[in-house]
C-alpha atoms as a PDB file:
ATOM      1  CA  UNK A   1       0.000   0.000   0.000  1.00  0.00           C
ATOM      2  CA  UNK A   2       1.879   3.155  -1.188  1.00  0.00           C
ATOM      3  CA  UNK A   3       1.921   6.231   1.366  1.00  0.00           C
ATOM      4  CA  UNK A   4       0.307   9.383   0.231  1.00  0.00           C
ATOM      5  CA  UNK A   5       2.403  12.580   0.885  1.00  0.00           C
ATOM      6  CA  UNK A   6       0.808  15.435   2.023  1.00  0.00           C
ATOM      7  CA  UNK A   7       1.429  18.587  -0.501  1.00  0.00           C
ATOM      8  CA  UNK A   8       0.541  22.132   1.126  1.00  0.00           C
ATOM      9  CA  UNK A   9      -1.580  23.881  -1.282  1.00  0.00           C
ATOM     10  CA  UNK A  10      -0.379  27.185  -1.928  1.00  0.00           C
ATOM     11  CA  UNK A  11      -2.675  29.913  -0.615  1.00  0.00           C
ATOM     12  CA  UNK A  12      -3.165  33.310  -2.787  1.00  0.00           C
ATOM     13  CA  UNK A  13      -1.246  35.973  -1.377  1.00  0.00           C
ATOM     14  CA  UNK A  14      -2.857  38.910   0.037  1.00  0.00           C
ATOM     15  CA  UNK A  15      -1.308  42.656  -0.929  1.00  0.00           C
ATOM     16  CA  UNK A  16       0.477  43.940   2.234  1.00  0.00           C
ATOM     17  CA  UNK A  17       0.387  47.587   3.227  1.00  0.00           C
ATOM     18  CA  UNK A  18       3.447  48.416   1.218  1.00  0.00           C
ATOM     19  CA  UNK A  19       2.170  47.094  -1.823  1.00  0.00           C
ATOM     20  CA  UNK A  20      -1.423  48.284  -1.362  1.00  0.00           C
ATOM     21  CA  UNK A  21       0.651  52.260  -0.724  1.00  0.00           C
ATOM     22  CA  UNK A  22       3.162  51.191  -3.783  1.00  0.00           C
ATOM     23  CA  UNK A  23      -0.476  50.871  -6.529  1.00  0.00           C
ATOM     24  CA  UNK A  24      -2.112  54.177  -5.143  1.00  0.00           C
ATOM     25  CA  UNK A  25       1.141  56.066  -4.991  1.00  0.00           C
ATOM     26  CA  UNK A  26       0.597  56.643  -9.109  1.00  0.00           C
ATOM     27  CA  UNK A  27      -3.027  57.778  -8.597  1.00  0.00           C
ATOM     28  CA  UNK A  28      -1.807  59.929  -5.944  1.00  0.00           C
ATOM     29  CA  UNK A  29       1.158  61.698  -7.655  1.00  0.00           C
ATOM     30  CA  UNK A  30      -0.702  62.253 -10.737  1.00  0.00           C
ATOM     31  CA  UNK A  31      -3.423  63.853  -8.541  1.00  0.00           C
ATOM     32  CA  UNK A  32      -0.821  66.362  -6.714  1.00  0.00           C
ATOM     33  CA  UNK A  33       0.442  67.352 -10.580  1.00  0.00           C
ATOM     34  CA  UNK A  34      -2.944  67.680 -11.710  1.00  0.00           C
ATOM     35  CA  UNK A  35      -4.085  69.759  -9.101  1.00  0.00           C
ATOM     36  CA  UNK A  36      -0.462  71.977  -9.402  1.00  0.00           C
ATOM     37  CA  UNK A  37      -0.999  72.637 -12.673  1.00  0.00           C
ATOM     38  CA  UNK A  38      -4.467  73.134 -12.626  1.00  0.00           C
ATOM     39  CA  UNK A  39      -4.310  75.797  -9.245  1.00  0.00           C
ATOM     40  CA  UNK A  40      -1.946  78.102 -10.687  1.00  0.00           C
ATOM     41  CA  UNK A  41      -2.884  77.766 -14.127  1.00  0.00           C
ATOM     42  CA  UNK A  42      -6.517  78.891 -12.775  1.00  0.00           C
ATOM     43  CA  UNK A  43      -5.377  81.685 -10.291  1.00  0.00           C
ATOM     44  CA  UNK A  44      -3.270  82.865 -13.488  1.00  0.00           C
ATOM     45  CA  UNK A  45      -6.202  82.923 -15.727  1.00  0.00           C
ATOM     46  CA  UNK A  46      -8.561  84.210 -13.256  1.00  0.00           C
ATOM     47  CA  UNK A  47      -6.025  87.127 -12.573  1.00  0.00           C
ATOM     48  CA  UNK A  48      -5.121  87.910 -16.229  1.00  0.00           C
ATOM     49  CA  UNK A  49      -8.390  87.983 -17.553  1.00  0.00           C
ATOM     50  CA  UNK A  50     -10.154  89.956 -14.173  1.00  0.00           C
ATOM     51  CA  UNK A  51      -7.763  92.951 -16.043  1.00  0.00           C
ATOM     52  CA  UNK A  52      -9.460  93.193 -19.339  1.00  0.00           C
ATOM     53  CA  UNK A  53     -12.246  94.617 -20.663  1.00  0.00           C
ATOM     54  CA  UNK A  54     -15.327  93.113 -19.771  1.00  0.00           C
ATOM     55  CA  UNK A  55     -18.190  95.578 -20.651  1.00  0.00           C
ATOM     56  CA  UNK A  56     -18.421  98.545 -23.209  1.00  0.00           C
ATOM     57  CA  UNK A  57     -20.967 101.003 -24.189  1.00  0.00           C
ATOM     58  CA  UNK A  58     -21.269 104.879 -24.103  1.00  0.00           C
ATOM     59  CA  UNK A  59     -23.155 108.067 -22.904  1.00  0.00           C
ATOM     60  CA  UNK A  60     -24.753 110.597 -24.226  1.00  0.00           C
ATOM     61  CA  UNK A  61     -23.144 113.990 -23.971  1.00  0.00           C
ATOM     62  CA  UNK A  62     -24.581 117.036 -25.866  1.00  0.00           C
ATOM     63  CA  UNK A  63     -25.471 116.178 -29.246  1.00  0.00           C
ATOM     64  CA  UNK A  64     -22.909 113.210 -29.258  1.00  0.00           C
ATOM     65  CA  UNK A  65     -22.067 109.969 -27.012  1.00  0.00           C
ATOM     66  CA  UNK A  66     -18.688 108.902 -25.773  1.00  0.00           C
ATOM     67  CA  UNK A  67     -17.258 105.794 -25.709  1.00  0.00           C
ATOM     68  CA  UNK A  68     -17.086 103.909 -22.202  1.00  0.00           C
ATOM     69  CA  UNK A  69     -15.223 100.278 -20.743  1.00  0.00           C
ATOM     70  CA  UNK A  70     -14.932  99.103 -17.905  1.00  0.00           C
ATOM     71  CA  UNK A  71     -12.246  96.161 -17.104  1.00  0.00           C
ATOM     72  CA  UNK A  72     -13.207  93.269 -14.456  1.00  0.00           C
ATOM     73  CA  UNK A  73     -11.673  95.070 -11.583  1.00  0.00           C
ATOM     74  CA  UNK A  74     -14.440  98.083 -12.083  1.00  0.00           C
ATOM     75  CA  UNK A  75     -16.780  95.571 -12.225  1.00  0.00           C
ATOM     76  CA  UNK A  76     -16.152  92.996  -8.929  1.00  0.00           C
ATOM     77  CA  UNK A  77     -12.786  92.656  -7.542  1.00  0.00           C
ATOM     78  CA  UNK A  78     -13.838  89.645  -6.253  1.00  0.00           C
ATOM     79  CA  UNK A  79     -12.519  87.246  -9.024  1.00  0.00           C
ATOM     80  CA  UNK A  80      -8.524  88.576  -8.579  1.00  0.00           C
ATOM     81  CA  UNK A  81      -9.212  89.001  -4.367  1.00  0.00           C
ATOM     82  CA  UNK A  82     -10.233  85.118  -4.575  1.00  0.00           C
ATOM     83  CA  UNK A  83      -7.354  84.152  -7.141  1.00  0.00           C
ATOM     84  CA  UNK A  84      -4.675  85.430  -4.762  1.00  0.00           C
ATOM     85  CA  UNK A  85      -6.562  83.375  -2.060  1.00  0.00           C
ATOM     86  CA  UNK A  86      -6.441  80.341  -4.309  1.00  0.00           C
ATOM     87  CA  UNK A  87      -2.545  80.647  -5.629  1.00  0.00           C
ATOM     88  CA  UNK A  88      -2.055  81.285  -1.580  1.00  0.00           C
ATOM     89  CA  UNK A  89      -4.096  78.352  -0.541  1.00  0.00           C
ATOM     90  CA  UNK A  90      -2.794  75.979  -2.740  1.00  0.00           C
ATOM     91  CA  UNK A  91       0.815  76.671  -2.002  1.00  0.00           C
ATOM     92  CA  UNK A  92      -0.434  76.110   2.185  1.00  0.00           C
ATOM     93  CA  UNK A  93      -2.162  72.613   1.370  1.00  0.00           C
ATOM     94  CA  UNK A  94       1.857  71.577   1.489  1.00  0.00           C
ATOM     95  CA  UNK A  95       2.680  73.219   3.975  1.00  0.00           C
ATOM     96  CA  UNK A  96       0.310  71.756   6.765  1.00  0.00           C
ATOM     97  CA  UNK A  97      -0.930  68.346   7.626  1.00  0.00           C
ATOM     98  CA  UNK A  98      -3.961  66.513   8.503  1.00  0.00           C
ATOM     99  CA  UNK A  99      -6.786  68.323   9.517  1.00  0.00           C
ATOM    100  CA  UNK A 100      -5.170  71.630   8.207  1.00  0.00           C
ATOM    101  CA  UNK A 101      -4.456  70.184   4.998  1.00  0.00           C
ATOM    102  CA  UNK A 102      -8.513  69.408   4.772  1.00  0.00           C
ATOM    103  CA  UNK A 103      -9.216  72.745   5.942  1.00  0.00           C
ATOM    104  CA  UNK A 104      -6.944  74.436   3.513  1.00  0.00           C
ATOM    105  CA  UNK A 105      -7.888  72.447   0.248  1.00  0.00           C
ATOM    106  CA  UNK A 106     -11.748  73.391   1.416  1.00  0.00           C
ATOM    107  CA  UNK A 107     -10.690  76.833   1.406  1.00  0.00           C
ATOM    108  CA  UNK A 108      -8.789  76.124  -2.246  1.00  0.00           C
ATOM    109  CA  UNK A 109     -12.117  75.030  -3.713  1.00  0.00           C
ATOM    110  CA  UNK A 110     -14.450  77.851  -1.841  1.00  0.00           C
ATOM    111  CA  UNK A 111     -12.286  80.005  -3.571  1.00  0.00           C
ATOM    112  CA  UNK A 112     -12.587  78.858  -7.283  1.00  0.00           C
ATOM    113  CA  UNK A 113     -16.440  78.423  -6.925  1.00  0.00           C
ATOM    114  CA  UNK A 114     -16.915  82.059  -5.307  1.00  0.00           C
ATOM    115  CA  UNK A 115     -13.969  83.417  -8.087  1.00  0.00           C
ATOM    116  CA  UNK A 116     -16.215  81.346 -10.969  1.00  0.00           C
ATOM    117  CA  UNK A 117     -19.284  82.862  -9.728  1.00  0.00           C
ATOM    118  CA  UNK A 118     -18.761  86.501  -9.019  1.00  0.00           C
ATOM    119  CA  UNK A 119     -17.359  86.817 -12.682  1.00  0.00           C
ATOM    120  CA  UNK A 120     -20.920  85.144 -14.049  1.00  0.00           C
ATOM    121  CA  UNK A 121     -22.893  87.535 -12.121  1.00  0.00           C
ATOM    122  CA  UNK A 122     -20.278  89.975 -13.268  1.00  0.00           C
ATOM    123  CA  UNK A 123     -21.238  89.278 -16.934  1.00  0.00           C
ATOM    124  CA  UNK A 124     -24.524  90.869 -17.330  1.00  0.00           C
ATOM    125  CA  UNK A 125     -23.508  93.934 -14.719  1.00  0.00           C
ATOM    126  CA  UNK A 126     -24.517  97.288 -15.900  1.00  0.00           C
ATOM    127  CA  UNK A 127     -23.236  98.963 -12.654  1.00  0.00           C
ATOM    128  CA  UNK A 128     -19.322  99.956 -13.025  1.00  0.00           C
ATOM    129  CA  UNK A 129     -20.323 101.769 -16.724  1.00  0.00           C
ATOM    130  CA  UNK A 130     -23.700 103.183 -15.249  1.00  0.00           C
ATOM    131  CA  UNK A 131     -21.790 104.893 -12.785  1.00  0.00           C
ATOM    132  CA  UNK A 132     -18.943 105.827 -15.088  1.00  0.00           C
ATOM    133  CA  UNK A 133     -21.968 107.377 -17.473  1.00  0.00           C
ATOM    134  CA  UNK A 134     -22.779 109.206 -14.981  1.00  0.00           C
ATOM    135  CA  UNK A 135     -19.304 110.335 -13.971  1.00  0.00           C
ATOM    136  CA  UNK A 136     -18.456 111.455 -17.365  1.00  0.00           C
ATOM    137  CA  UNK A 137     -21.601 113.696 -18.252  1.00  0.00           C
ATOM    138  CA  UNK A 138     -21.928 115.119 -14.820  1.00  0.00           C
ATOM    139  CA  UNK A 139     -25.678 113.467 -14.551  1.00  0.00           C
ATOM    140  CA  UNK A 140     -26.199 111.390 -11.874  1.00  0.00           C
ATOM    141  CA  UNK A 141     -28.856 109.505 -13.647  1.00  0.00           C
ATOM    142  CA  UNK A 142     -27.232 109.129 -16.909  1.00  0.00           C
ATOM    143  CA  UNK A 143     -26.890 105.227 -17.445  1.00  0.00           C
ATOM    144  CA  UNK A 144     -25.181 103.859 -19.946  1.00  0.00           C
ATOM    145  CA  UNK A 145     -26.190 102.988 -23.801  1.00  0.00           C
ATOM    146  CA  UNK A 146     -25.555 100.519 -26.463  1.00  0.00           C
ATOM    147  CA  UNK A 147     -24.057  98.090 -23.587  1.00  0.00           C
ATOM    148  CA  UNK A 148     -22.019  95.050 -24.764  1.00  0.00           C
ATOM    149  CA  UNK A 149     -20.353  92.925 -22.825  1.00  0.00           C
ATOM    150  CA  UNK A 150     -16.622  90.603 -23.979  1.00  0.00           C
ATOM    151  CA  UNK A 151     -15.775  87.123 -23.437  1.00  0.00           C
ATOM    152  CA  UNK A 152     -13.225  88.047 -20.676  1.00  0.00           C
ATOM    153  CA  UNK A 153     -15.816  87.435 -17.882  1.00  0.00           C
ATOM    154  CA  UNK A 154     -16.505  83.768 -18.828  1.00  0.00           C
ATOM    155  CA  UNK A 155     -13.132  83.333 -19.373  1.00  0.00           C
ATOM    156  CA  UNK A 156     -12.165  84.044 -15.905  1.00  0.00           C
ATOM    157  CA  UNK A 157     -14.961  81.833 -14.714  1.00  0.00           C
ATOM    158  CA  UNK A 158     -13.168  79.113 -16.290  1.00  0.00           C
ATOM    159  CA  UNK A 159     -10.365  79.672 -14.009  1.00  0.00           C
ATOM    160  CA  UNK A 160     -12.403  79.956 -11.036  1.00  0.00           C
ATOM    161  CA  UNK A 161     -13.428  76.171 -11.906  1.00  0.00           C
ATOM    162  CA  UNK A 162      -9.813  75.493 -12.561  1.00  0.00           C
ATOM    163  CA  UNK A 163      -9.124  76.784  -9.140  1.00  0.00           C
ATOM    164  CA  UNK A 164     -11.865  74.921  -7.942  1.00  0.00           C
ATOM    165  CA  UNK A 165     -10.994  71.388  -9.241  1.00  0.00           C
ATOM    166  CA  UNK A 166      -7.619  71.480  -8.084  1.00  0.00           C
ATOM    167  CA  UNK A 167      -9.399  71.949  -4.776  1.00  0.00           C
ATOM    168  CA  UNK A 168     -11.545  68.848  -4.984  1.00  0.00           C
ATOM    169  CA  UNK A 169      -8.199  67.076  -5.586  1.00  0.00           C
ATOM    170  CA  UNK A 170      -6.490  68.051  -3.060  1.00  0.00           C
ATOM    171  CA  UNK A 171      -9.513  67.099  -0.421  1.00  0.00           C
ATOM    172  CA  UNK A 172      -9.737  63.709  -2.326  1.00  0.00           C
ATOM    173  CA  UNK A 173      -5.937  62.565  -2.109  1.00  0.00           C
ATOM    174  CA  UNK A 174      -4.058  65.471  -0.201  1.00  0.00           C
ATOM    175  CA  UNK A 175      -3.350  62.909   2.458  1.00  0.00           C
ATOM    176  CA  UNK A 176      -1.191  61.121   0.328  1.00  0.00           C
ATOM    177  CA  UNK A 177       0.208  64.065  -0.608  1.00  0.00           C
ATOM    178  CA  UNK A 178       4.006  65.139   1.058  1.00  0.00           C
ATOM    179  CA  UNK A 179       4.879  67.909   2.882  1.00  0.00           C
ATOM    180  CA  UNK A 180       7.143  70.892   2.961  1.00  0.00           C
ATOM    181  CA  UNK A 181       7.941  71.286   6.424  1.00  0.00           C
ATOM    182  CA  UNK A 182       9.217  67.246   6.662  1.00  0.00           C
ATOM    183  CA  UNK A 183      12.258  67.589   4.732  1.00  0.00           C
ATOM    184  CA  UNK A 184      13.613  70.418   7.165  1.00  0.00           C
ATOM    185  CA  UNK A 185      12.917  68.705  10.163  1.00  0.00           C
ATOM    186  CA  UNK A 186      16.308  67.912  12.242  1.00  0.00           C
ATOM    187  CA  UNK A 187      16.586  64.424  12.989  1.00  0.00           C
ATOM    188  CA  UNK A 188      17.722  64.911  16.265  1.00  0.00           C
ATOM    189  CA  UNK A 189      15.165  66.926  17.910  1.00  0.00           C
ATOM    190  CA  UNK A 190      12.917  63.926  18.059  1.00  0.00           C
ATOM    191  CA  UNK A 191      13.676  61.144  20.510  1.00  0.00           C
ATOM    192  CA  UNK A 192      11.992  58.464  18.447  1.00  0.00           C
ATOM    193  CA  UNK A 193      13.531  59.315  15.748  1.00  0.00           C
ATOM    194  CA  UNK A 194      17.303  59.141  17.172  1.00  0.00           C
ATOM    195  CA  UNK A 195      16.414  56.064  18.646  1.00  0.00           C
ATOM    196  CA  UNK A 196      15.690  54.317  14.853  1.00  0.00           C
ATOM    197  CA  UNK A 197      19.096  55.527  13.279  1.00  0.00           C
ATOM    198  CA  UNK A 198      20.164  58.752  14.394  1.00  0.00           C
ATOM    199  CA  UNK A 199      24.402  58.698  14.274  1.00  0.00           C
ATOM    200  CA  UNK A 200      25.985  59.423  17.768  1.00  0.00           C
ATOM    201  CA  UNK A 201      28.663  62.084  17.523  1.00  0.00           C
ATOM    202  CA  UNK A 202      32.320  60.921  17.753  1.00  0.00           C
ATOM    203  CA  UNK A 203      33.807  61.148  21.373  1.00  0.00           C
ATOM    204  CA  UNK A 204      36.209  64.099  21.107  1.00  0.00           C
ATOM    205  CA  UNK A 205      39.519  63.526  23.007  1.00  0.00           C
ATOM    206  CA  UNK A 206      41.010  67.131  24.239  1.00  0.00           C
ATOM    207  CA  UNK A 207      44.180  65.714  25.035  1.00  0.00           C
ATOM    208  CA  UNK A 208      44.456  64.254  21.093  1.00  0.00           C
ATOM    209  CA  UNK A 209      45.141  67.923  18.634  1.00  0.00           C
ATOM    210  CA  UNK A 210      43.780  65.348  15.743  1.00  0.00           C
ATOM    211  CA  UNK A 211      39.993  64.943  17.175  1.00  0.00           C
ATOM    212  CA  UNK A 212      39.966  68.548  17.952  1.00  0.00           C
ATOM    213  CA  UNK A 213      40.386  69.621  14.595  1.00  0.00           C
ATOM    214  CA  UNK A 214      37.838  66.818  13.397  1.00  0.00           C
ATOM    215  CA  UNK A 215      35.167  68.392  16.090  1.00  0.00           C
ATOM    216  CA  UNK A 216      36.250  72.023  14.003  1.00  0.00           C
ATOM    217  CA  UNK A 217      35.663  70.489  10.877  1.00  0.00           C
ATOM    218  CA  UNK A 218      32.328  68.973  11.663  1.00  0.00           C
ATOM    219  CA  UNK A 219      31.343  72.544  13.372  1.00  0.00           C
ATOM    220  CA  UNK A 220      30.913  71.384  16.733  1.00  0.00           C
ATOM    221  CA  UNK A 221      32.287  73.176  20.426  1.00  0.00           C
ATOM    222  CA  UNK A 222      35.044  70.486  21.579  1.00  0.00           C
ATOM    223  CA  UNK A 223      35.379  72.398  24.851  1.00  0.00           C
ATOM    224  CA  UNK A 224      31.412  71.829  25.220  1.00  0.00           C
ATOM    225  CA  UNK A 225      31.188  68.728  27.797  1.00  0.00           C
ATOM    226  CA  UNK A 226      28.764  65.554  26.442  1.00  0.00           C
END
């Protein structure tokens, strides 16, 4: 009667935590340079076009009219106030952690969306040229005539939503994302730290010239006691 050996069968093997951080560190790093390019691409658009022309028209003056504009900052300031916020914003998301890091990529996206939607209600606004009108003939209820509005506005919409999405990246994956303040930290300010691998400085012998110069080199006191 022959004897039957026992063969283990080989079990599937589960993804560790390295491996599981090794596949999402793509999706991650592709989100952080999407949301780069996409923040100051948006505060630069929203910023640019904020300074053009956004509505034109004129006013009556004797038996004539003059010609009137008015650029996006006569019209809200709001769009270029929340850009600067944004371009600000989005270079803080790498500068905190954690909760801050949520806090700051909410206030990354709050400011595209209120950026994207002061320049549509800025769009169809009559206000800066009424006033203007009313400026230039010296009639405080002259309003403007023949008003046309540009492409600018919409335009800097589209970077208020560019502002905004890199936002809605950051909250998604900014906790994978690094941060500034970790490269700069000095190993040896944190016990836990020098206990993993933290170097212990050489014993400097006064009485030998050769370890005092080392201690010079290195830009430590040898006079200081250990």
């Amino acid at each position: 009667m022959g004897c039957v050996s026992a063969v283990p069968v080989p079990q599937p093997r589960t993804a560790g935590p390295a491996a599981t951080a090794r596949s999402g560190g793509g999706g991650g790093r592709r989100a952080l340079a999407a949301a780069l390019l996409l923040g100051a691409a948006g505060a630069a658009v929203a910023l640019i076009a904020s300074g053009q022309i956004w509505a034109e028209g004129t006013a009556a003056v004797g038996g004539g009219s003059v010609p009137l504009d008015a650029d996006g900052r006569d019209v809200t300031g709001v769009p270029a106030a929340l850009g600067i916020v944004g371009l600000a914003a989005l270079v803080a998301v790498f500068a905190v952690r954690g909760a801050g890091r949520v806090l700051v990529a909410a206030l990354l996206a709050l400011s595209g969306a209120g950026a994207a939607v002061a320049a549509f209600l800025g769009a169809s606004d009559s206000t800066a040229l009424d006033e203007l009108a009313a400026k230039t003939t010296g009639d405080s209820s002259a309003t403007v005539d023949a008003l046309t509005h540009t492409a600018w506005p919409y335009v800097t919409a589209a970077g208020g939503v560019l502002i905004l999405l890199a936002g809605a990246l950051a909250l998604l994956y900014g906790r994978r994302w690094p941060g500034m303040s970790g490269r700069y930290e000095r190993p040896g300010g944190d016990p836990a730290v020098r206990g993993r691998g933290a170097r212990r400085a050489p014993v400097v012998d006064p009485d030998r010239p050769e370890d005092l110069w080392k201690a010079l080199d290195r830009g430590e006191d040898p006079t200081r006691e250990s």
